[in-house]
N, C-alpha and C. Protein backbone atom coordinates (compact mmCIF):
# COMPACT_ATOMS: atom_id res chain seq x y z
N UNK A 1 0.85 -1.17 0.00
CA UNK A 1 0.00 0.00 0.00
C UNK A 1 0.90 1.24 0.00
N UNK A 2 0.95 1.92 -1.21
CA UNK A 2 2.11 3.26 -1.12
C UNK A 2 1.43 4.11 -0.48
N UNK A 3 1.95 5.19 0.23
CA UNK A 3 1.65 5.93 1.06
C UNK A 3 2.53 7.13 1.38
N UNK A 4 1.52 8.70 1.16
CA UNK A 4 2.42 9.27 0.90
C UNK A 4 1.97 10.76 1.71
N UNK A 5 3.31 11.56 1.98
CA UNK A 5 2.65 12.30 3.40
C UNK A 5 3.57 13.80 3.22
N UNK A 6 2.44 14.60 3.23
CA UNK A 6 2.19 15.75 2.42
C UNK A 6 3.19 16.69 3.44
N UNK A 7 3.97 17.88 3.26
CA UNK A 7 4.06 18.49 4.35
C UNK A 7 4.48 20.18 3.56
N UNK A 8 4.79 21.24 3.92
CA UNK A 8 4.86 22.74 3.42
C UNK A 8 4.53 23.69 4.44
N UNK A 9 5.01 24.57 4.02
CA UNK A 9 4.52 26.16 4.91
C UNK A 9 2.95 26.31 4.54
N UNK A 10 2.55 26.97 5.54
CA UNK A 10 0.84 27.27 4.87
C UNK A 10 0.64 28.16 3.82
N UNK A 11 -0.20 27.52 3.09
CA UNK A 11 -0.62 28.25 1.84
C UNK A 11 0.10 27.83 0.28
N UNK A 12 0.85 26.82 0.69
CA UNK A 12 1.54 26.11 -0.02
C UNK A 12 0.73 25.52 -1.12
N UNK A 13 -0.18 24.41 -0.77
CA UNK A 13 -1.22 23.60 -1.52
C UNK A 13 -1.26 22.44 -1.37
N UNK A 14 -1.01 22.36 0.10
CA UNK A 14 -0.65 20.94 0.43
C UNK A 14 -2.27 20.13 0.30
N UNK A 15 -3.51 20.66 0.69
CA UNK A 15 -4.62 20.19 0.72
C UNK A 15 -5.02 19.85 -1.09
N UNK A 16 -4.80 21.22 -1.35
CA UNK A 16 -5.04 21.41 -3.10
C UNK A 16 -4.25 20.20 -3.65
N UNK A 17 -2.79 19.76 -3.66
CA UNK A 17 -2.59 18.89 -3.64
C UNK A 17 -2.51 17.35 -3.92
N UNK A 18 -3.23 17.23 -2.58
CA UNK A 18 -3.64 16.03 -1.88
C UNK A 18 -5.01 15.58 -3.06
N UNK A 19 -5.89 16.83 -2.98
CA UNK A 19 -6.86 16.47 -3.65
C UNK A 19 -6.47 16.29 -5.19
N UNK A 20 -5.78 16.71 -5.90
CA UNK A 20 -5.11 16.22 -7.27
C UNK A 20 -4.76 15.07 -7.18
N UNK A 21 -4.32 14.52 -6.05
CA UNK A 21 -3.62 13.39 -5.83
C UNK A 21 -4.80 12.18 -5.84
N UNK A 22 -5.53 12.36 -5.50
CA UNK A 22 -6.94 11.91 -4.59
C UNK A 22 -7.71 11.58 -6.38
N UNK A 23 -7.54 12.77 -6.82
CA UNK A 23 -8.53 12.77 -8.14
C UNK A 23 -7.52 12.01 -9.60
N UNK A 24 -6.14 12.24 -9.33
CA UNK A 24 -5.81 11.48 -10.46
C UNK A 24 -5.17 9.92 -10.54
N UNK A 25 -5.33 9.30 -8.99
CA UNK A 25 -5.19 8.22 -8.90
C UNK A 25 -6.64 7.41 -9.11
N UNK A 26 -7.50 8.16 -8.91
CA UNK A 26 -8.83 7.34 -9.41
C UNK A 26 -9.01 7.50 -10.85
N UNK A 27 -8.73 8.64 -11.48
CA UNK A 27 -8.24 8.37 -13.17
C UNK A 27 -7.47 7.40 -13.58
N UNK A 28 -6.88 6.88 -12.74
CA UNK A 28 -5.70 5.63 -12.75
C UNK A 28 -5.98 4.39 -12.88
N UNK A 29 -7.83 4.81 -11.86
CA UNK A 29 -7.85 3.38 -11.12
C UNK A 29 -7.59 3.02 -10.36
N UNK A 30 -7.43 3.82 -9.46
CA UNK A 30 -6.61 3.25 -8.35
C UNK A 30 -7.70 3.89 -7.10
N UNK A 31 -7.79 3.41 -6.06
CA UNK A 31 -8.61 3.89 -4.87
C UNK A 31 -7.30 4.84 -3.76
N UNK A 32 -7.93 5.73 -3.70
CA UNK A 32 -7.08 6.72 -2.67
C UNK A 32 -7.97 7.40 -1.53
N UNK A 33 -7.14 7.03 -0.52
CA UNK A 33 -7.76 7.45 0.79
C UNK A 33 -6.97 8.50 1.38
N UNK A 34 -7.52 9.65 1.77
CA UNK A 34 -7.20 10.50 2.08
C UNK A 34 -7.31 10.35 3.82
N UNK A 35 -5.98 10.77 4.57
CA UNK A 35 -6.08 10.65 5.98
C UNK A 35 -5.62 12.04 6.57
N UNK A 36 -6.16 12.49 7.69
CA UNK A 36 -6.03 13.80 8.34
C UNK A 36 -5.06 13.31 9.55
N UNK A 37 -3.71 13.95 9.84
CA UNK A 37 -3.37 13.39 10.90
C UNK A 37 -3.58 14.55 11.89
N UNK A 38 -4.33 15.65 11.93
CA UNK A 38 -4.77 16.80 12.53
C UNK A 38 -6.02 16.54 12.57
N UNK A 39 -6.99 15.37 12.48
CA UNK A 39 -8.33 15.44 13.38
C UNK A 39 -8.80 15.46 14.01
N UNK A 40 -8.20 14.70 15.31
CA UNK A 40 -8.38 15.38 16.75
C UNK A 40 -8.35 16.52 17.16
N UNK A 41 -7.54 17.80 16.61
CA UNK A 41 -7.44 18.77 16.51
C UNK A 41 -9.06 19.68 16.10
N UNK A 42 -9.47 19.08 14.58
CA UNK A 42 -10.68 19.86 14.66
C UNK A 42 -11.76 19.38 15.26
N UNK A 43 -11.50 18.12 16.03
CA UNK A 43 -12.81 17.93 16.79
C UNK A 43 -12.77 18.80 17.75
N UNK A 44 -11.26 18.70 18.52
CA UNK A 44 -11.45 19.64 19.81
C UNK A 44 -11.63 21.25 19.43
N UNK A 45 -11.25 21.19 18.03
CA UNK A 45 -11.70 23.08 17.89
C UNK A 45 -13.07 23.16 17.64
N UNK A 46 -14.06 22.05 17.19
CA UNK A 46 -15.40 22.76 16.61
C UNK A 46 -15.80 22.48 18.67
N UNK A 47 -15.39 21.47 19.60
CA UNK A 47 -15.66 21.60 20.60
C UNK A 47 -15.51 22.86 21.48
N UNK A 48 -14.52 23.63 21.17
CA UNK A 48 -14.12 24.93 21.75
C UNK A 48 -15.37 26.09 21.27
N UNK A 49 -15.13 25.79 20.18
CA UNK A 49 -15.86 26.60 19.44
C UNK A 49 -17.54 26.53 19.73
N UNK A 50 -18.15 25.35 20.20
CA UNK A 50 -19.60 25.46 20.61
C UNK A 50 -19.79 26.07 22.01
N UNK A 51 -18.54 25.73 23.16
CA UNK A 51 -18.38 26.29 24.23
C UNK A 51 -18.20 27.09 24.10
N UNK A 52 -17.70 28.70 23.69
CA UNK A 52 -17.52 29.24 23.59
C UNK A 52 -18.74 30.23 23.25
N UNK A 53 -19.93 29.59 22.61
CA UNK A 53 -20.98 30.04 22.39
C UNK A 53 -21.29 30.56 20.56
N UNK A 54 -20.32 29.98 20.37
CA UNK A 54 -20.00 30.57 18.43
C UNK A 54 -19.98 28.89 17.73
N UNK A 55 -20.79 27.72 17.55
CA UNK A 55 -20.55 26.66 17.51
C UNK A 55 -20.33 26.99 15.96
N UNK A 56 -18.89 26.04 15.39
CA UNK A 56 -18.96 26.37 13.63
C UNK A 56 -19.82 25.91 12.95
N UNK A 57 -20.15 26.43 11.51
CA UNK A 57 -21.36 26.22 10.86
C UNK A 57 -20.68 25.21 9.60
N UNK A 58 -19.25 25.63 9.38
CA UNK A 58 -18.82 24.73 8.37
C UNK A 58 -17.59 23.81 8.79
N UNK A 59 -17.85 22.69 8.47
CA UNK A 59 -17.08 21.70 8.92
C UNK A 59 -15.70 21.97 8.38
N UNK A 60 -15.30 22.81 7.67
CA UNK A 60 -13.64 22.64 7.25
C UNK A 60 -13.30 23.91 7.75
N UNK A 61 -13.49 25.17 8.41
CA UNK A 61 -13.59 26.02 8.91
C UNK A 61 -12.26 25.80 9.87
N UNK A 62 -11.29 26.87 9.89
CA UNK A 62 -10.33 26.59 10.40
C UNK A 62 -9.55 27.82 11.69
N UNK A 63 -9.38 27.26 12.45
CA UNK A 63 -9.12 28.86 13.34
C UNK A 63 -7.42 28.53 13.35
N UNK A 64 -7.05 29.03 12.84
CA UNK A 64 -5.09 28.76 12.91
C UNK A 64 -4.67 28.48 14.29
N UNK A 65 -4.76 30.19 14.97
CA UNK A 65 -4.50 30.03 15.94
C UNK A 65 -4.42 29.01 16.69
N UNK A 66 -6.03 28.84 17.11
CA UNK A 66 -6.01 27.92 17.73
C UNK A 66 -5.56 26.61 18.07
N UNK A 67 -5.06 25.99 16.33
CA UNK A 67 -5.37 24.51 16.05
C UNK A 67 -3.64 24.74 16.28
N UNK A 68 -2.88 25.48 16.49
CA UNK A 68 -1.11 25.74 16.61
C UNK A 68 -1.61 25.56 17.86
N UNK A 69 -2.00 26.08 18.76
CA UNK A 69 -2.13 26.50 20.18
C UNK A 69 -2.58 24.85 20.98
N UNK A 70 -3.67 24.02 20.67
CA UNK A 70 -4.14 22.76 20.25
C UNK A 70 -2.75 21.46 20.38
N UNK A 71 -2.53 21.47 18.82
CA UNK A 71 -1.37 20.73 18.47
C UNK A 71 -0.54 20.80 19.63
N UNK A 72 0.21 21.96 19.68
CA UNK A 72 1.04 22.30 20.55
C UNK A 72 1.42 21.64 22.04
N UNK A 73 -0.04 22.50 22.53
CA UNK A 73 -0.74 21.13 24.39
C UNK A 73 -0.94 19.83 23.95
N UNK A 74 -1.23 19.44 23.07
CA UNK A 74 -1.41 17.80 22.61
C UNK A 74 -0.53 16.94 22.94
N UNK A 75 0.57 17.25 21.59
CA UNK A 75 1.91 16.84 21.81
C UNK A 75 2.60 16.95 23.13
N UNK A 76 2.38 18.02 23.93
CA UNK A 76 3.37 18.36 24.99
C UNK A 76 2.43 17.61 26.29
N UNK A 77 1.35 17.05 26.42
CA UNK A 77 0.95 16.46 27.28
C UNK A 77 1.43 14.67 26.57
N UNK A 78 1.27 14.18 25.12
CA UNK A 78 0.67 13.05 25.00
C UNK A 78 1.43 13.23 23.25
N UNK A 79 3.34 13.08 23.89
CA UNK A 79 3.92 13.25 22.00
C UNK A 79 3.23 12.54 21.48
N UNK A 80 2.30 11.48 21.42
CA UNK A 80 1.79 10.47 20.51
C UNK A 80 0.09 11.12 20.34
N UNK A 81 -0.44 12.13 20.71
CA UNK A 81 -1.48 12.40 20.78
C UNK A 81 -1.93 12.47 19.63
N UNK A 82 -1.24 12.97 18.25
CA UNK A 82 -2.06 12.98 17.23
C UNK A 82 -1.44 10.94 16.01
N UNK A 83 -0.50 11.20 16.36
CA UNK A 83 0.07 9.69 15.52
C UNK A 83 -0.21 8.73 16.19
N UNK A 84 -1.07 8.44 17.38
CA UNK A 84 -1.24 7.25 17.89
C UNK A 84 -2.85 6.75 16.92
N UNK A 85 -3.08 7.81 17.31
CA UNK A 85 -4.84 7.65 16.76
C UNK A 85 -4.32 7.44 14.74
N UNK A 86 -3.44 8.38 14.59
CA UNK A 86 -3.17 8.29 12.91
C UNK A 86 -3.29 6.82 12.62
N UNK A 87 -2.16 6.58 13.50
CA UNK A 87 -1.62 5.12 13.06
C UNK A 87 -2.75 3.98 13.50
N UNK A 88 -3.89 4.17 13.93
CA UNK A 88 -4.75 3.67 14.44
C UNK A 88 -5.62 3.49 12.80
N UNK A 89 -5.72 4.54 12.28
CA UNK A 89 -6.76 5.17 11.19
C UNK A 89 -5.87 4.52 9.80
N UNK A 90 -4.50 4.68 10.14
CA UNK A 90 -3.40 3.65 9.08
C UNK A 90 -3.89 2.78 8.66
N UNK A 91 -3.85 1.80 9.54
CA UNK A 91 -4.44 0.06 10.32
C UNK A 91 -5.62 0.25 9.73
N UNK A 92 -6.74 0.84 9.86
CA UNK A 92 -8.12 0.57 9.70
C UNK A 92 -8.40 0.46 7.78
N UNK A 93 -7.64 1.64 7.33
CA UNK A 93 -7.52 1.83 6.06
C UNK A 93 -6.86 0.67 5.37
N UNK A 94 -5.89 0.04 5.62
CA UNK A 94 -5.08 -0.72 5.20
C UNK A 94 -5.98 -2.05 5.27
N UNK A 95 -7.03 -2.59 6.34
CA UNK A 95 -7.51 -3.57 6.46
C UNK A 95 -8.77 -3.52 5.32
N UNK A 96 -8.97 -2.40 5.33
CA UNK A 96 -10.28 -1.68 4.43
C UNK A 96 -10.21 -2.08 2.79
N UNK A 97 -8.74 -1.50 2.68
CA UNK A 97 -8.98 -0.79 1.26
C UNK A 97 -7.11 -1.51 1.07
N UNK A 98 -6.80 -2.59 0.82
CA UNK A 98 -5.21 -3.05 1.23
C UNK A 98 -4.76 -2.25 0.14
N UNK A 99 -5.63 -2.27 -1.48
CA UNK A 99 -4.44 -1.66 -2.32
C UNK A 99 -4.67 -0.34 -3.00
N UNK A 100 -5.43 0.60 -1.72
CA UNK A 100 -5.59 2.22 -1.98
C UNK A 100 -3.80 2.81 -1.41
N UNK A 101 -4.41 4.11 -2.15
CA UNK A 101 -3.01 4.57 -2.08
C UNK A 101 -2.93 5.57 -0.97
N UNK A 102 -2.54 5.74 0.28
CA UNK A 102 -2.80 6.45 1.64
C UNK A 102 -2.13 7.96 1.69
N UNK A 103 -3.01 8.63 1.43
CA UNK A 103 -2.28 10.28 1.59
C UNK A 103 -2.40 10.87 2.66
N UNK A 104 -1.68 11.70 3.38
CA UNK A 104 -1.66 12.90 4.57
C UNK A 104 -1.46 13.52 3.89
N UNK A 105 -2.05 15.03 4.03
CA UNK A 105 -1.69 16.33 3.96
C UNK A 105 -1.79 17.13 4.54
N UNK A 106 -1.39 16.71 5.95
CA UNK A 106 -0.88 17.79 6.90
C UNK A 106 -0.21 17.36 7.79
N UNK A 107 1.26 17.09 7.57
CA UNK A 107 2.09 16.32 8.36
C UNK A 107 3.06 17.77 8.82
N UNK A 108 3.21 17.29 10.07
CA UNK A 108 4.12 18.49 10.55
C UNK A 108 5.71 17.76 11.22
N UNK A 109 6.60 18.95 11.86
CA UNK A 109 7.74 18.44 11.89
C UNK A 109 7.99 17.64 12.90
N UNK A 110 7.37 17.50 14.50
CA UNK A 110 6.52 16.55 15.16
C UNK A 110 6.36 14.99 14.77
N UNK A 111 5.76 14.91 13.61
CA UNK A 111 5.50 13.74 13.70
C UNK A 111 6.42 12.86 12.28
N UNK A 112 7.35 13.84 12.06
CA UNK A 112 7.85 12.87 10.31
C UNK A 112 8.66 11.31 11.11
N UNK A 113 8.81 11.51 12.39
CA UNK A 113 9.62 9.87 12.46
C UNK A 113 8.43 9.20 12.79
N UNK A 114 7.53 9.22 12.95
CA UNK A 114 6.08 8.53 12.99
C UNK A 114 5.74 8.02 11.87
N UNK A 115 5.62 8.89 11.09
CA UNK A 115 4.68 8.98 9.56
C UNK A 115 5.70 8.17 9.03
N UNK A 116 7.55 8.46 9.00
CA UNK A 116 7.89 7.77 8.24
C UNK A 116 8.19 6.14 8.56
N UNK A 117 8.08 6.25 10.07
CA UNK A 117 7.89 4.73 10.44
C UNK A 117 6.90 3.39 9.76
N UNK A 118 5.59 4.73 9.54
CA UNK A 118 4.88 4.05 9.05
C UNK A 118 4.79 3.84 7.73
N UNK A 119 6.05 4.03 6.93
CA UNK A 119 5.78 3.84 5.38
C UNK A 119 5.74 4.75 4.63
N UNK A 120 5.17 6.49 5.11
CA UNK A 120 4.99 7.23 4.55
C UNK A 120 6.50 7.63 3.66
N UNK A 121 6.03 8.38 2.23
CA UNK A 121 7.07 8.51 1.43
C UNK A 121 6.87 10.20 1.75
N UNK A 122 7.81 10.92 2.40
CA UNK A 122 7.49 12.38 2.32
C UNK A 122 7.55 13.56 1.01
N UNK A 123 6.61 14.04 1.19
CA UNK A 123 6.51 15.16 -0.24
C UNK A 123 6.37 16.38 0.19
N UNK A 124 7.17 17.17 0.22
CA UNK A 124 7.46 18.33 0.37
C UNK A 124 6.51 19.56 -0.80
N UNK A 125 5.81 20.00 -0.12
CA UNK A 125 4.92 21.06 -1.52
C UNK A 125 5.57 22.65 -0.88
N UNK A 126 5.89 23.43 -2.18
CA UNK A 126 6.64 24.36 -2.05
C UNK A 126 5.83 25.80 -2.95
N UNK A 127 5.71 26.62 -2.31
CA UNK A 127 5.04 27.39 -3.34
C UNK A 127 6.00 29.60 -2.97
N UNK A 128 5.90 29.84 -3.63
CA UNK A 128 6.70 31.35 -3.67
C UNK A 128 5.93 32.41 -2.55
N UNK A 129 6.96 32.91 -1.53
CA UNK A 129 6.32 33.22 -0.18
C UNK A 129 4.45 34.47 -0.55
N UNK A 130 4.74 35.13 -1.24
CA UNK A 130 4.03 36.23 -2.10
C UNK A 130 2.68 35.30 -2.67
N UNK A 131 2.60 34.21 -3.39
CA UNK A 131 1.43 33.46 -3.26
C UNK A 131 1.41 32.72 -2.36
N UNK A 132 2.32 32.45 -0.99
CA UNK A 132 1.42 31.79 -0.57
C UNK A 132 0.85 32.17 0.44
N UNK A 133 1.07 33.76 1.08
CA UNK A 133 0.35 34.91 1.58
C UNK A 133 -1.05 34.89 1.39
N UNK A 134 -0.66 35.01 -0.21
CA UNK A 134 -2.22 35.49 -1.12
C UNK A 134 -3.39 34.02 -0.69
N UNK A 135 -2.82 33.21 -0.90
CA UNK A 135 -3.54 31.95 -0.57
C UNK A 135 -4.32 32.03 0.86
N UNK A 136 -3.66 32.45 1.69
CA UNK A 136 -4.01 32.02 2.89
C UNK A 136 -5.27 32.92 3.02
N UNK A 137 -4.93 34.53 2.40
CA UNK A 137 -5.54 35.38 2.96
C UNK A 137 -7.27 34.92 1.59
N UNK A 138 -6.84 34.18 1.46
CA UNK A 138 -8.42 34.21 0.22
C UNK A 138 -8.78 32.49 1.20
N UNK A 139 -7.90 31.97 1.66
CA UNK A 139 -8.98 31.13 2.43
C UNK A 139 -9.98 30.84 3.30
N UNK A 140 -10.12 32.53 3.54
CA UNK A 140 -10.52 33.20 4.90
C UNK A 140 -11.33 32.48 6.32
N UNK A 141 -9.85 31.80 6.87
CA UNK A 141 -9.54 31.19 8.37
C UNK A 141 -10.33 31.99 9.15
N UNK A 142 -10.77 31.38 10.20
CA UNK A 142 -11.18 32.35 11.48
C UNK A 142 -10.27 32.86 11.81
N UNK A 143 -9.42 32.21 12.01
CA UNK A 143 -8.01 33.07 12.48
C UNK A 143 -6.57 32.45 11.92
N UNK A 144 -5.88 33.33 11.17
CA UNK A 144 -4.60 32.56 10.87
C UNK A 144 -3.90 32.03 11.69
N UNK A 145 -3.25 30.73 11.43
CA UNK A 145 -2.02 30.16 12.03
C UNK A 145 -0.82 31.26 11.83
N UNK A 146 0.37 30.86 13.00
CA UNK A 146 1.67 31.95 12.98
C UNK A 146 2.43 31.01 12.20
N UNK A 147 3.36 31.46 11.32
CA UNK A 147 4.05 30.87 10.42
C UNK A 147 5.47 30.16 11.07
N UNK A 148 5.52 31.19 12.19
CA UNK A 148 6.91 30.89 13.49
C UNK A 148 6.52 30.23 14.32
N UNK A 149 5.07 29.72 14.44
CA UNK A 149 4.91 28.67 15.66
C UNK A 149 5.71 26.92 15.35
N UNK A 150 5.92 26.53 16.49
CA UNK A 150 6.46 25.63 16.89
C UNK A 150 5.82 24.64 15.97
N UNK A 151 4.59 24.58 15.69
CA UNK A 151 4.17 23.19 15.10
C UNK A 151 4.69 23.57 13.54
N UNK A 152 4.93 24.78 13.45
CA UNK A 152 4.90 25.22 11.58
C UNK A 152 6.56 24.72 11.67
N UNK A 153 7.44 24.08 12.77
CA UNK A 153 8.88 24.28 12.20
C UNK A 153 9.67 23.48 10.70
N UNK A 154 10.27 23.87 10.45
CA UNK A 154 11.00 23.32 9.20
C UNK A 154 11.17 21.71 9.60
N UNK A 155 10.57 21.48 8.55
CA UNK A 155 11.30 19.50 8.33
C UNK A 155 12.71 19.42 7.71
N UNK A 156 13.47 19.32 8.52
CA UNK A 156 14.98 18.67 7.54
C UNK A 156 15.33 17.90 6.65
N UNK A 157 14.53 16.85 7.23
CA UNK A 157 14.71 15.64 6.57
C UNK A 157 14.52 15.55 4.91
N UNK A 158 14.87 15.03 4.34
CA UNK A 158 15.27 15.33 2.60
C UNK A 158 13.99 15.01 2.36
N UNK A 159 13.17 15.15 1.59
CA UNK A 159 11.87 14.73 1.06
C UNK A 159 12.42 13.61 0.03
N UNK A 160 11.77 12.59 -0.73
CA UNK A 160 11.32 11.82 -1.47
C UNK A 160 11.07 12.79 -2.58
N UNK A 161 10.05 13.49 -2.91
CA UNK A 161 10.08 14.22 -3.59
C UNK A 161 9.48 15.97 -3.53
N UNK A 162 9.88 16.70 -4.79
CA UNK A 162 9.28 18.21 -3.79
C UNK A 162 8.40 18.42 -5.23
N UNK A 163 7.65 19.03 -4.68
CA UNK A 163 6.36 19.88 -5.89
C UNK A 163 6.46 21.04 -5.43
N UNK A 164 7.01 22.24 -6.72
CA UNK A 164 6.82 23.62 -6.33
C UNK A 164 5.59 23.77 -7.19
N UNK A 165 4.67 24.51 -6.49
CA UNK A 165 3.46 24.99 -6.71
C UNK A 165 3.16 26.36 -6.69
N UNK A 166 3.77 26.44 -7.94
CA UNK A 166 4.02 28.20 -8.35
C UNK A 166 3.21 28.77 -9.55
N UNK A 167 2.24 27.59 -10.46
CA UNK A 167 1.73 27.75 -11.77
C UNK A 167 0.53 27.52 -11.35
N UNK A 168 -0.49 27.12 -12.65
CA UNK A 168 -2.13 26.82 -12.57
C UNK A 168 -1.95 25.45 -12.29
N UNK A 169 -3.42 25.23 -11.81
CA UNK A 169 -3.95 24.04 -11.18
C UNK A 169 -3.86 23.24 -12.25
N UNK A 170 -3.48 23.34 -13.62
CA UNK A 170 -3.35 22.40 -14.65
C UNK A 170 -2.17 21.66 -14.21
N UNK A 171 -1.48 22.63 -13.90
CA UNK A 171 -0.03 22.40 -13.97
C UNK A 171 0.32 21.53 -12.97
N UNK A 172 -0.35 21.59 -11.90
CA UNK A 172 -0.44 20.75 -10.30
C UNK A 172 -0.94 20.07 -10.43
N UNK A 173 -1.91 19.51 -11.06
CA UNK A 173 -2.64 17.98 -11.52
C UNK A 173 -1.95 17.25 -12.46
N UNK A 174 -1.19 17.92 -13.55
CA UNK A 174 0.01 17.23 -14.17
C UNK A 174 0.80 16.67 -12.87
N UNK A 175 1.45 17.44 -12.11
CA UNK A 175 2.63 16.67 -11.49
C UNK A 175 1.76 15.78 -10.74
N UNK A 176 0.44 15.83 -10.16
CA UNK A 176 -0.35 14.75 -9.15
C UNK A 176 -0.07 13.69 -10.25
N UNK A 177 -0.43 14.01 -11.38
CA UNK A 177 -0.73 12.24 -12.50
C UNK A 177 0.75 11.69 -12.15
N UNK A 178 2.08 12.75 -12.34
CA UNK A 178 3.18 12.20 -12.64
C UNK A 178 3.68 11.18 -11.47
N UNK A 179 3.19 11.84 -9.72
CA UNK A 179 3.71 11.34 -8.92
C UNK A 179 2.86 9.79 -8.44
N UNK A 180 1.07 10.02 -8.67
CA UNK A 180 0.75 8.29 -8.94
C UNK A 180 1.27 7.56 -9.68
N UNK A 181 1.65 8.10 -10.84
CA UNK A 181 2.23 6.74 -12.06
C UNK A 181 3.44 6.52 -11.65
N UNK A 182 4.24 7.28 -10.55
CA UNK A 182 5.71 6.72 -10.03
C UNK A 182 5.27 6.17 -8.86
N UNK A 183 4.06 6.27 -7.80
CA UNK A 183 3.79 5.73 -6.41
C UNK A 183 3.55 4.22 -7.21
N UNK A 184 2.84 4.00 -8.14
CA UNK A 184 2.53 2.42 -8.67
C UNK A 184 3.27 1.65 -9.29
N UNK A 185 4.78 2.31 -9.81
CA UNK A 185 5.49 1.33 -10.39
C UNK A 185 5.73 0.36 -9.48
C-alpha cells in the first residue's frame, strides 16, 4: 500500500494537492484514501468553538490560531497524541482498502519519524512566499495560524520528492498524475 505524506509552509497547496492526488489516482484506477493526521485537533476546535458560544457552521472552517495552540498542548501532554490515533486510522484503512493509495496532507515536523515509520514517502509542496500569503488570505480562516509557531517548524529531513506549486492548477494535476504513475510502479 504506497503511502504518501504531504508536508509545506501554509498556503503552499498541500490540501489542493492532496486532492489532485486523490482525483488522479482514481483516473488511474486506483482507490485513494485521504487521511487527516490533525483530526483530533478539529474535533477539539469545533468543541471549543460550541463552548464558547459561536458553535462552527462549516465543517472545514479553520481557526489557525487555535489549532497551533491545540497541536502544541497535545503533543506536549501526549507526544503520541495525534500519531497514535493516525496510526490507528493507518491500520483501519489498510484492512479496508489493502491496495488504496494512503495520503496525509498535513504532516508536521513533530511527527515525520512517525509517519515515516509508518511507510509514509514524504513530499514536500513548495510554493513562492508572495502566493502563498495570497492563498491564505483568500482562504478566509477564522483566524490565521503563525508561520513561526512551533508546530509550523521546518522539516529537515530530505523529502522523497518536492512539488513547487508556483503555476495553474493544470499544472499541479500534471505533477499529481506524474507522482501516482511513479507511487505504482
Amino acid at each position: 500500500m504506497p503511502r504518501i505524506a504531504l508536508y509545506g509552509r501554509p498556503g503552499a497547496g498541500k490540501s489542493t494537492f492532496a486532492a489532485a492526488l486523490c482525483d488522479e489516482g482514481r483516473r488511474a484506477g486506483v482507490q485513494v484514501q485521504r487521511l487527516s493526521l490533525a483530526a483530533p485537533l478539529y474535533e477539539v476546535q469545533a468543541l471549543v468553538y460550541a463552548l464558547a458560544g459561536r458553535p462552527l457552521l462549516e465543517s472545514g472552517a479553520q481557526d489557525g490560531r487555535l489549532l497551533n495552540a491545540l497541536g502544541e498542548a497535545m503533543r506536549r501532554i501526549n507526544p503520541e497524541a495525534l500519531t497514535g490515533p493516525f496510526a490507528a486510522r493507518v491500520r483501519q484503512a489498510e484492512a479496508r482498502f489493502p491496495n488504496a493509495v494512503l495520503v496525509c496532507d498535513d504532516m508536521r515536523a513533530p511527527d515525520v519519524d512517525a509517519l515515516a515509520g509508518l511507510g509514509f514517502r514524504l513530499v514536500e509542496v513548495t510554493a513562492p512566499q508572495e502566493l502563498r500569503v495570497r492563498r491564505k488570505q483568500q482562504r478566509a480562516d477564522l483566524a490565521a495560524g503563525d508561520d513561526h509557531h512551533c508546530t509550523e517548524a521546518a522539516i529537515t529531513l530530505r523529502p522523497w520528492q518536492r512539488v513547487h506549486n508556483a503555476g495553474s492548477l493544470a499544472a499541479l494535476r500534471e505533477e499529481a498524475a506524474r507522482m501516482v504513475r511513479e507511487v505504482l510502479r
